[in-house]
C-alpha atoms as a PDB file:
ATOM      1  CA  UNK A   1      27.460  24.704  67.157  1.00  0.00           C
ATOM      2  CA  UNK A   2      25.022  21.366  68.504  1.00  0.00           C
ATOM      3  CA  UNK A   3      21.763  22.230  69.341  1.00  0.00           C
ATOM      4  CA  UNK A   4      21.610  19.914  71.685  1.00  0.00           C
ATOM      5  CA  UNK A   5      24.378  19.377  74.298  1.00  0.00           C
ATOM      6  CA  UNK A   6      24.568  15.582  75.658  1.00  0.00           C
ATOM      7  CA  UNK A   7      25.574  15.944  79.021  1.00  0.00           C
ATOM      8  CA  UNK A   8      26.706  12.098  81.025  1.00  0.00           C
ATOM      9  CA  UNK A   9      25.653  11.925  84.517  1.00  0.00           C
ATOM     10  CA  UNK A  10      26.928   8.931  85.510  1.00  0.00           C
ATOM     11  CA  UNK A  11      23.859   5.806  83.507  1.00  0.00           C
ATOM     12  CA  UNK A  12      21.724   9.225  83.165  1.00  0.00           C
ATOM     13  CA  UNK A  13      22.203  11.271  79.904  1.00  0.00           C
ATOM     14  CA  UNK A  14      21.205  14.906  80.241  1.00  0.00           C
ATOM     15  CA  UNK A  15      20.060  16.369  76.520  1.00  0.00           C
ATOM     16  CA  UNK A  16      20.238  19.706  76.831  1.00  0.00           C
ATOM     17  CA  UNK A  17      18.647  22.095  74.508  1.00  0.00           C
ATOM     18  CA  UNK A  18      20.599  25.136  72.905  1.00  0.00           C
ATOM     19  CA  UNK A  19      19.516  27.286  70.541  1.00  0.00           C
ATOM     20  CA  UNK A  20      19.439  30.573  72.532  1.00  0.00           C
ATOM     21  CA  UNK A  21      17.475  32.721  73.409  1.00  0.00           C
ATOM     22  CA  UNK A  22      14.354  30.872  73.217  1.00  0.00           C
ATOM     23  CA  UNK A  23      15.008  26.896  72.415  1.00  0.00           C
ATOM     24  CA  UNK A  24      12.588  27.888  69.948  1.00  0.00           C
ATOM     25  CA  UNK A  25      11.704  24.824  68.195  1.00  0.00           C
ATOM     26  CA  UNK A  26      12.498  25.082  64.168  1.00  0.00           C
ATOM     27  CA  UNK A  27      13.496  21.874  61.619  1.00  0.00           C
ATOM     28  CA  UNK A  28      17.192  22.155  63.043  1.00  0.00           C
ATOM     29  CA  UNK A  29      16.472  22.063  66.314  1.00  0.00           C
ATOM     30  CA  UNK A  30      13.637  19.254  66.348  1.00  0.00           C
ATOM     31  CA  UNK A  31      15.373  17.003  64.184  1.00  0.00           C
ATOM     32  CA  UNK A  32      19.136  17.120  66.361  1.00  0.00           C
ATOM     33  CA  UNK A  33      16.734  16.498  69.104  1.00  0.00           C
ATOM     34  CA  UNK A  34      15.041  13.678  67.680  1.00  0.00           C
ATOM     35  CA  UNK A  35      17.990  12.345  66.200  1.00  0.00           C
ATOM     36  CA  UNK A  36      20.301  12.546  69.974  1.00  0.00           C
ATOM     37  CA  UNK A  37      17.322  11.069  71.771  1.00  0.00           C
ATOM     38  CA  UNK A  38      17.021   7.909  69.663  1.00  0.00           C
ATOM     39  CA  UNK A  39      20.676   7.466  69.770  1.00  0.00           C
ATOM     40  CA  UNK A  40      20.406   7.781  73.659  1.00  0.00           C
ATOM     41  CA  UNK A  41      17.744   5.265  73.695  1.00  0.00           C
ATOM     42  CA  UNK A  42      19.750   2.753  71.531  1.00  0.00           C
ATOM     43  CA  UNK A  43      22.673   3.266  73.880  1.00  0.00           C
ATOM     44  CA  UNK A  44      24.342   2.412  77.027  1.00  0.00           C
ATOM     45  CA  UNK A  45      22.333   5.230  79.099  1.00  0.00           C
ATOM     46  CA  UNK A  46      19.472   3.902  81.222  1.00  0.00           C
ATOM     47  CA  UNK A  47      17.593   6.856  81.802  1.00  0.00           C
ATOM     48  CA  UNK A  48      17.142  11.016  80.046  1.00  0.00           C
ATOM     49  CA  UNK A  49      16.727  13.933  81.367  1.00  0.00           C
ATOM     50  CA  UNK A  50      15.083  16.887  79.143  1.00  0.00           C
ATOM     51  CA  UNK A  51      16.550  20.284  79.905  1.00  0.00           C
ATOM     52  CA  UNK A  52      16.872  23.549  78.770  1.00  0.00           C
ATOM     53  CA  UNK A  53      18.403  26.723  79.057  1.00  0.00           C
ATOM     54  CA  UNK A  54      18.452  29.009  82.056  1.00  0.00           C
ATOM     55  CA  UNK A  55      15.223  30.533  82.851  1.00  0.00           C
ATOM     56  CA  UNK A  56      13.656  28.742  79.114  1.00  0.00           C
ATOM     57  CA  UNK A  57      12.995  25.343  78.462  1.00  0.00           C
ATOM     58  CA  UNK A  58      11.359  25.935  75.296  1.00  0.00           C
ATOM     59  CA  UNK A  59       9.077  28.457  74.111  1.00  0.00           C
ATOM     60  CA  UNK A  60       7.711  26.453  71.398  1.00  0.00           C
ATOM     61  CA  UNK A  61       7.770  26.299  67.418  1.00  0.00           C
ATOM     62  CA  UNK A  62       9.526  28.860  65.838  1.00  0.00           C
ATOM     63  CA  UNK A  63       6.393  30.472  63.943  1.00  0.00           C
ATOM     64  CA  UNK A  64       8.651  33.178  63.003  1.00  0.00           C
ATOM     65  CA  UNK A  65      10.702  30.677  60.901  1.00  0.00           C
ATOM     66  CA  UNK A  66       7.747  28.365  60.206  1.00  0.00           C
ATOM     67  CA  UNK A  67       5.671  30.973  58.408  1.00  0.00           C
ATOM     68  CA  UNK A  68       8.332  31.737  55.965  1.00  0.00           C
ATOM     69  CA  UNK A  69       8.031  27.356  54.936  1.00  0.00           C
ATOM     70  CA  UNK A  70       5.790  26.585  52.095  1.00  0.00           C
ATOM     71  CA  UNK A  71       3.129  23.646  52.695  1.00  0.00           C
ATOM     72  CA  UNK A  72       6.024  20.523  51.714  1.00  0.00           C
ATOM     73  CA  UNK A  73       8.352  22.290  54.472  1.00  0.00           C
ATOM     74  CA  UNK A  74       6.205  22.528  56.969  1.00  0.00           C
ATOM     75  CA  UNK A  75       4.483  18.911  56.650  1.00  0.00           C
ATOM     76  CA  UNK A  76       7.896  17.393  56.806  1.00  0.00           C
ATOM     77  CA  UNK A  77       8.458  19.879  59.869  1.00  0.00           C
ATOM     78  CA  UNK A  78       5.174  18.078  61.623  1.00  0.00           C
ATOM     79  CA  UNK A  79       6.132  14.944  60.755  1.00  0.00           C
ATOM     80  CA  UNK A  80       9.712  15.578  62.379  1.00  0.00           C
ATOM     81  CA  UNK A  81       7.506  17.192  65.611  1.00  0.00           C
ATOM     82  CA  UNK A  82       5.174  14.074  65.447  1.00  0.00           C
ATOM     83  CA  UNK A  83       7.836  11.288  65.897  1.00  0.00           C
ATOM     84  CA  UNK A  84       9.258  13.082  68.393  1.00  0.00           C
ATOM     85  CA  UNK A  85       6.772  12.953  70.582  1.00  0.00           C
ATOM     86  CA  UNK A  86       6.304   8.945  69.833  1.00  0.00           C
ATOM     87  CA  UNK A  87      10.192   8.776  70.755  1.00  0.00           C
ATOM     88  CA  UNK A  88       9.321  10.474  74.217  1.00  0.00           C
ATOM     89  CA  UNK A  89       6.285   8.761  74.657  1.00  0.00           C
ATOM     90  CA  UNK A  90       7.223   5.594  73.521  1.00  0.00           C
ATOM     91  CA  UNK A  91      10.678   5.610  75.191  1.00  0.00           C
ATOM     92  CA  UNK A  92      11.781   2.460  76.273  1.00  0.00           C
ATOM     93  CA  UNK A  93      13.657   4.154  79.611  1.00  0.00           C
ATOM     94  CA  UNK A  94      12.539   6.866  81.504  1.00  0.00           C
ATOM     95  CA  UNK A  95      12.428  10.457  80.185  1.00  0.00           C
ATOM     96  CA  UNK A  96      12.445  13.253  82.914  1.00  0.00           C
ATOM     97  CA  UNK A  97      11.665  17.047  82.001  1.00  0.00           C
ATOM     98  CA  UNK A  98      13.708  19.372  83.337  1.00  0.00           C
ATOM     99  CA  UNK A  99      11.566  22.096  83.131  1.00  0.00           C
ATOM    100  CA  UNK A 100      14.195  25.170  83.515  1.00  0.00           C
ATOM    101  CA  UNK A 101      12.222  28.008  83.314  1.00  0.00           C
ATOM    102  CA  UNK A 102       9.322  29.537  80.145  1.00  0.00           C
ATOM    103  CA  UNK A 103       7.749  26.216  78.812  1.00  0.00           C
ATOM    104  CA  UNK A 104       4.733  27.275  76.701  1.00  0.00           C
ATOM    105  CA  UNK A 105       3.345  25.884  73.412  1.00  0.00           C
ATOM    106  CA  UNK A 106       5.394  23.363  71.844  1.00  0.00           C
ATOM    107  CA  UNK A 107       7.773  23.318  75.262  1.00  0.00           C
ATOM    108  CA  UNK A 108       4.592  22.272  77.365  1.00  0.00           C
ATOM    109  CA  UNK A 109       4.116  19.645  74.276  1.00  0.00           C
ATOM    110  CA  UNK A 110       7.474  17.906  75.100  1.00  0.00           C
ATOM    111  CA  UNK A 111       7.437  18.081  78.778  1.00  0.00           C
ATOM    112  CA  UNK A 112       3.935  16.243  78.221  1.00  0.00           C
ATOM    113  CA  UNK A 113       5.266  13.414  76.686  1.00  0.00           C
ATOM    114  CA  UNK A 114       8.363  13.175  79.389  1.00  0.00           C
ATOM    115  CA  UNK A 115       7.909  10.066  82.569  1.00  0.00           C
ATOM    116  CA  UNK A 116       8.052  13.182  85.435  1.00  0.00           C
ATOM    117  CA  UNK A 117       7.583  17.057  85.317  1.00  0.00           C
ATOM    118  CA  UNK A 118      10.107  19.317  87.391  1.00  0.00           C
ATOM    119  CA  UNK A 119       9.951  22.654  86.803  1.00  0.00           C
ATOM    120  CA  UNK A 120      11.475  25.808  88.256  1.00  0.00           C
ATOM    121  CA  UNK A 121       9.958  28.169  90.557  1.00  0.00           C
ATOM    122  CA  UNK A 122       9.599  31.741  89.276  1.00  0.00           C
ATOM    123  CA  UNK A 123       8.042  34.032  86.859  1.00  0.00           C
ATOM    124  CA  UNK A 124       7.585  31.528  84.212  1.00  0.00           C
ATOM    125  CA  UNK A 125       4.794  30.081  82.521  1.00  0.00           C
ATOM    126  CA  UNK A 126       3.313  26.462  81.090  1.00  0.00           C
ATOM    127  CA  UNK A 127       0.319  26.159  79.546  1.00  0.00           C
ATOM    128  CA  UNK A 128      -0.897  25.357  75.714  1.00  0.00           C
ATOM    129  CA  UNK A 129      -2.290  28.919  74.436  1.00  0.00           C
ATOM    130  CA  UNK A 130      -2.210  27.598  70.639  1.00  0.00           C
ATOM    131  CA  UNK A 131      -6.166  28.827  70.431  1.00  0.00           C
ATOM    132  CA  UNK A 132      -4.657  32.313  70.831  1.00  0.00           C
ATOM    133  CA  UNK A 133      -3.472  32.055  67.554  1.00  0.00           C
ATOM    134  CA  UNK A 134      -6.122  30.010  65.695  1.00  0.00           C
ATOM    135  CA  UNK A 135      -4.407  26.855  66.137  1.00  0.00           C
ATOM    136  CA  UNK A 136      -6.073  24.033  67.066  1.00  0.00           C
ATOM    137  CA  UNK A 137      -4.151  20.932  69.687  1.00  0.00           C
ATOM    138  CA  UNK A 138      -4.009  17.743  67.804  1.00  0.00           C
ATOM    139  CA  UNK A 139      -5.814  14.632  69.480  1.00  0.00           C
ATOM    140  CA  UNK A 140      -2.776  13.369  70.730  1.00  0.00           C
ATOM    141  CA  UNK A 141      -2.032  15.983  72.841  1.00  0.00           C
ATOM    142  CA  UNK A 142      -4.947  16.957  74.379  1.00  0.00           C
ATOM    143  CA  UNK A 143      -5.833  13.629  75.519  1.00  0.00           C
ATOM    144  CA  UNK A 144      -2.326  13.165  77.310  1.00  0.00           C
ATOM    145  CA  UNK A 145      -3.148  17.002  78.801  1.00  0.00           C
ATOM    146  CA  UNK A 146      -6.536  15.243  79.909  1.00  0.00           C
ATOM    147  CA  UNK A 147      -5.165  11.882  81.440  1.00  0.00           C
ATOM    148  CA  UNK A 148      -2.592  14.341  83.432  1.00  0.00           C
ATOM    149  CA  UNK A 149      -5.160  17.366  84.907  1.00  0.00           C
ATOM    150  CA  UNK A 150      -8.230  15.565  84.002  1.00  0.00           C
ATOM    151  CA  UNK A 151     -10.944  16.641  81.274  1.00  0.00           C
ATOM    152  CA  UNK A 152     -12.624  19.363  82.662  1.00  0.00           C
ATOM    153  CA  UNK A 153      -9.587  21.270  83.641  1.00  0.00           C
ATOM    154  CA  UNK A 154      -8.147  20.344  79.729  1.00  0.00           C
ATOM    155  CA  UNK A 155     -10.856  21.644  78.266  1.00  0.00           C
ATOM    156  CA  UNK A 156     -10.627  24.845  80.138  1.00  0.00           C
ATOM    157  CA  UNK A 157      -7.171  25.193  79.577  1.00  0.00           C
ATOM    158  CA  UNK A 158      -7.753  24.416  76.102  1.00  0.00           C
ATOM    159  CA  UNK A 159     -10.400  26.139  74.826  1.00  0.00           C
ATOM    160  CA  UNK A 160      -9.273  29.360  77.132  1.00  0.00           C
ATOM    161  CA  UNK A 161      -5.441  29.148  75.764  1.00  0.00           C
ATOM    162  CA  UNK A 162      -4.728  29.396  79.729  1.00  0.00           C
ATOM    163  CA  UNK A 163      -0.610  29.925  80.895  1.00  0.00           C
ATOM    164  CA  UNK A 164      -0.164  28.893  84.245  1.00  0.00           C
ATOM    165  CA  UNK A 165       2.367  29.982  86.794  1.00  0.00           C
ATOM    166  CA  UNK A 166       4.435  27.139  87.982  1.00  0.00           C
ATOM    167  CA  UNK A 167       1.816  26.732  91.336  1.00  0.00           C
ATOM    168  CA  UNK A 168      -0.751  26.917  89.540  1.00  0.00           C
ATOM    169  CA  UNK A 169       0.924  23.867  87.008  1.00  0.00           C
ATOM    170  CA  UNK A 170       1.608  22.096  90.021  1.00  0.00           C
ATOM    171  CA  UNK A 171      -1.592  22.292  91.769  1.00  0.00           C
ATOM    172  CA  UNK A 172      -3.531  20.813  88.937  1.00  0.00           C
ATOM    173  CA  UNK A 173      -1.100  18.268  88.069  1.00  0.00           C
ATOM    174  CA  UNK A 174       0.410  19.638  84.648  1.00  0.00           C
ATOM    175  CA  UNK A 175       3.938  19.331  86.667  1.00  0.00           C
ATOM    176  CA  UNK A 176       5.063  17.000  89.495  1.00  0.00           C
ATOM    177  CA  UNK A 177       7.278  18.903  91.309  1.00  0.00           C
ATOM    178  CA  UNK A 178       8.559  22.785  91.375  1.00  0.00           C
ATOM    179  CA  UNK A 179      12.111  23.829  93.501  1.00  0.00           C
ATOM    180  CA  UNK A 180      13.715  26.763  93.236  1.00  0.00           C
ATOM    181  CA  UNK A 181      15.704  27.719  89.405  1.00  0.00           C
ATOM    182  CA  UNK A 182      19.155  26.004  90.585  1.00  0.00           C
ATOM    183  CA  UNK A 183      17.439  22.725  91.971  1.00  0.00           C
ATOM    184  CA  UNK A 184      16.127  21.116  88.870  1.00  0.00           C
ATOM    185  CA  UNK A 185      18.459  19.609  86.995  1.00  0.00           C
ATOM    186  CA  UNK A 186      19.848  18.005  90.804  1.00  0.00           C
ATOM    187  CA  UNK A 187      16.176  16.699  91.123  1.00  0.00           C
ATOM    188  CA  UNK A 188      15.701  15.493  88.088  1.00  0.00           C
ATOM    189  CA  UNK A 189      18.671  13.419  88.658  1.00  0.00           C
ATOM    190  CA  UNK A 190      17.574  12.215  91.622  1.00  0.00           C
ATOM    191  CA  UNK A 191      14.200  10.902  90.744  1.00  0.00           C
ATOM    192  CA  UNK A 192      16.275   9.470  87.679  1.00  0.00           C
ATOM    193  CA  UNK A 193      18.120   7.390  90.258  1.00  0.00           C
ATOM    194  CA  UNK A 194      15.243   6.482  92.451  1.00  0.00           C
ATOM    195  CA  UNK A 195      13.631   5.131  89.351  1.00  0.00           C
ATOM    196  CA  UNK A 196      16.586   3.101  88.399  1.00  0.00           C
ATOM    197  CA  UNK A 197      17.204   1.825  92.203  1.00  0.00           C
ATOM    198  CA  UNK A 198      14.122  -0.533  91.166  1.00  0.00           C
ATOM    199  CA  UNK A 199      14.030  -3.379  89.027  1.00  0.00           C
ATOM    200  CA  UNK A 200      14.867  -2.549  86.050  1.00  0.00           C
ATOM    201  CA  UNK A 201      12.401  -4.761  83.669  1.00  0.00           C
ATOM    202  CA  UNK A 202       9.552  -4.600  85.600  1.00  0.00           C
ATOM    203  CA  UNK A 203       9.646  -1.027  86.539  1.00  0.00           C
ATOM    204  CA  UNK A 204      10.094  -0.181  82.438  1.00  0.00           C
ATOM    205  CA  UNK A 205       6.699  -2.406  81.985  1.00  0.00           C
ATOM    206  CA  UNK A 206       4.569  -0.522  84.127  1.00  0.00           C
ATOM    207  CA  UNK A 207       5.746   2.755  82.316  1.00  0.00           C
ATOM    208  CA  UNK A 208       5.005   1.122  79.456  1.00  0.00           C
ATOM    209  CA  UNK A 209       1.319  -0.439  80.381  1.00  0.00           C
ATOM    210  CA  UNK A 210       0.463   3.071  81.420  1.00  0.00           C
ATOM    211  CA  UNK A 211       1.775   4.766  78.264  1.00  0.00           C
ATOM    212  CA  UNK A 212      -0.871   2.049  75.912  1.00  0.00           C
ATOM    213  CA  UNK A 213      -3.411   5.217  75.105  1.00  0.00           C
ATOM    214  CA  UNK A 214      -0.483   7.298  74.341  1.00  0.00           C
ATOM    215  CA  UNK A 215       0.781   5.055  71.422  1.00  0.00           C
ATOM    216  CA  UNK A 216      -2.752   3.829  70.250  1.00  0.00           C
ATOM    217  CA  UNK A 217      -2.964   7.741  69.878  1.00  0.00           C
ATOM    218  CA  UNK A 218      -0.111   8.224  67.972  1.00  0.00           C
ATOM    219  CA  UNK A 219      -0.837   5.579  65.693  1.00  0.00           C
ATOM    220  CA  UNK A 220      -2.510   7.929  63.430  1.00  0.00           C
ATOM    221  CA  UNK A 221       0.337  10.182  62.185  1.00  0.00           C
ATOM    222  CA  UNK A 222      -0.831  10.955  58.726  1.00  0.00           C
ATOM    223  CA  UNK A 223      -4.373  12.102  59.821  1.00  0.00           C
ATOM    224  CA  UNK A 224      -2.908  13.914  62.222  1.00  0.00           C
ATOM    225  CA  UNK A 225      -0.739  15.689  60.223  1.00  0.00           C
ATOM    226  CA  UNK A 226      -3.528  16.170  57.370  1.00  0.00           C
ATOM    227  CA  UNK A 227      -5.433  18.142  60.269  1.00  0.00           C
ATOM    228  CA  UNK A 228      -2.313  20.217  61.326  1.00  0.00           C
ATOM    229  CA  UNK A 229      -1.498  21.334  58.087  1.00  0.00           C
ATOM    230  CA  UNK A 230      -4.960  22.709  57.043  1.00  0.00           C
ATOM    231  CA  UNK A 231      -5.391  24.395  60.240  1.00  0.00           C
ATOM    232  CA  UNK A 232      -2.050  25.916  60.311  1.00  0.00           C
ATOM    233  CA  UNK A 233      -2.859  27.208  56.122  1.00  0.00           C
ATOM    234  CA  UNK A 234      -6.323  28.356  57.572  1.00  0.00           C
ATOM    235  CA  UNK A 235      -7.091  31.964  56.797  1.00  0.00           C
ATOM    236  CA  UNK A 236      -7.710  32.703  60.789  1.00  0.00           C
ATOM    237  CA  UNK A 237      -4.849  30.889  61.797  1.00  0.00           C
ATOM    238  CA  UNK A 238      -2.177  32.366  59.130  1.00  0.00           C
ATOM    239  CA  UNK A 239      -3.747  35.754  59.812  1.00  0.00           C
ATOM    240  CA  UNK A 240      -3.520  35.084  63.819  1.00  0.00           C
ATOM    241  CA  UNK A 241       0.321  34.116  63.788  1.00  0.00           C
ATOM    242  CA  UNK A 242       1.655  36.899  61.371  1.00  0.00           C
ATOM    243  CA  UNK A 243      -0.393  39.252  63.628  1.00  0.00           C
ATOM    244  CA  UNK A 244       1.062  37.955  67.051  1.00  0.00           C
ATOM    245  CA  UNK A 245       5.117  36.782  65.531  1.00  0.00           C
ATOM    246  CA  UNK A 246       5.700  40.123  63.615  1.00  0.00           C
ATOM    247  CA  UNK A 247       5.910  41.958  67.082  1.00  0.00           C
ATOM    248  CA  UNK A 248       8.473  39.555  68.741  1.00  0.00           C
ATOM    249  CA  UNK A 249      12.045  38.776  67.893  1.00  0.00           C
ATOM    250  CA  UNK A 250      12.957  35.544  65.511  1.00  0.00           C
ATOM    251  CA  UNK A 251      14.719  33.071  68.266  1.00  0.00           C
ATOM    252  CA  UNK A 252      18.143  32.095  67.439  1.00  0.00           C
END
């Protein structure tokens, strides 16, 4: 079964992710991902919308599955996370997050690196708690965290491993809108088709012009993966993870 569903809505493309329970994000699941959106962006489509499942957009990375990886596995599993974010950063048409419900970790990573932010109302949370389990945020990330909320509330957020209700995302700026669970994907397509009522070229440079830190950034992929890698071998941080993953079930 796909991983990802690709759903047409009329020059919008929904990519839907779907590995239940969790969208839990492991090698399979990043790279179908990956591979879907780049085909998307080479296509006919003139806009994406970045969903999940009901009541989960994405927990985040599969440690479960990731700890059992040895060091070559897991730096080709980076390097697979890294260019994903440079395909939703860098995207050449709008990218619109769907946020349909949990969205922690690695899900908060991807919804980051999306145009527009809608999440659902409800008993969810958003938020990067990585520090939780000895993992540090790559550059990359936290500075797009810090353009959105601003510095001071990154840091805090940061250095605290803070979740946040869905109010509490929106009133710092971490998500654009929130509407109740059934109204998001409808949303999402609308601001998708307010965005493509305007001009096409020009509106596609301003995204662009703003998105210049976000690829200088990115630039660095090898350092950034260097740093990944010897956090995520650390003592604390292997030690942190086994503690905090044996206790919860392996997604999918």
């Amino acid at each position: 079964m796909t991983l990802i569903e690709r759903i047409a809505h009329g020059q919008v493309l929904e990519l839907r992710m779907n590995r239940a329970p969790f969208n839990a994000l492991n090698p399979a699941l990043v790279g179908e991902l990956l591979q879907a959106l780049q085909k998307a962006q080479r296509g006919d489509c003139r806009a994406i919308v970045l969903s999940g499942l009901p009541g989960v957009f994405s927990t985040g990375v599969d440690a479960a599955e990731l700890l059992t990886l040895n060091r070559a596995q897991t730096q080709q599993f980076f390097v697979q996370f890294h260019d994903l974010c440079v395909a939703l950063g860098r995207s050449p048409i709008p990218v619109i997050a769907a946020i349909t419900g949990h969205a922690p970790a690695g899900g908060t990573i991807l919804a980051l690196f999306c145009d527009y932010r809608i999440m659902s109302e409800g008993n969810f949370q958003i938020g990067l708690h990585e520090v939780r389990q000895g993992v540090i945020v790559p550059g990359p990330i936290r500075h797009v965290l810090a353009r959105l909320v601003g510095h001071r509330v990154a840091e805090r957020m940061l250095v605290e491993g803070q979740l946040l209700s869905p109010e509490e995302a929106l009133n710092i700026g971490l998500v654009d809108e929130i509407t109740p669970p059934g109204a998001v994907l409808r949303l999402s397509l609308l601001y998708c088709e307010k965005l493509l009522a305007l001009p096409e070229a020009a509106m596609n440079a301003m995204r662009d012009s703003f998105h210049e830190d976000v690829h200088r950034d990115l630039d660095h992929r090898d350092a950034i993966i260097d740093e990944l890698l010897e956090n995520w071998f650390s003592e604390e941080a292997q030690a942190a993870l086994r503690a905090n993953f044996s206790r919860m079930p392996r997604a999918g």
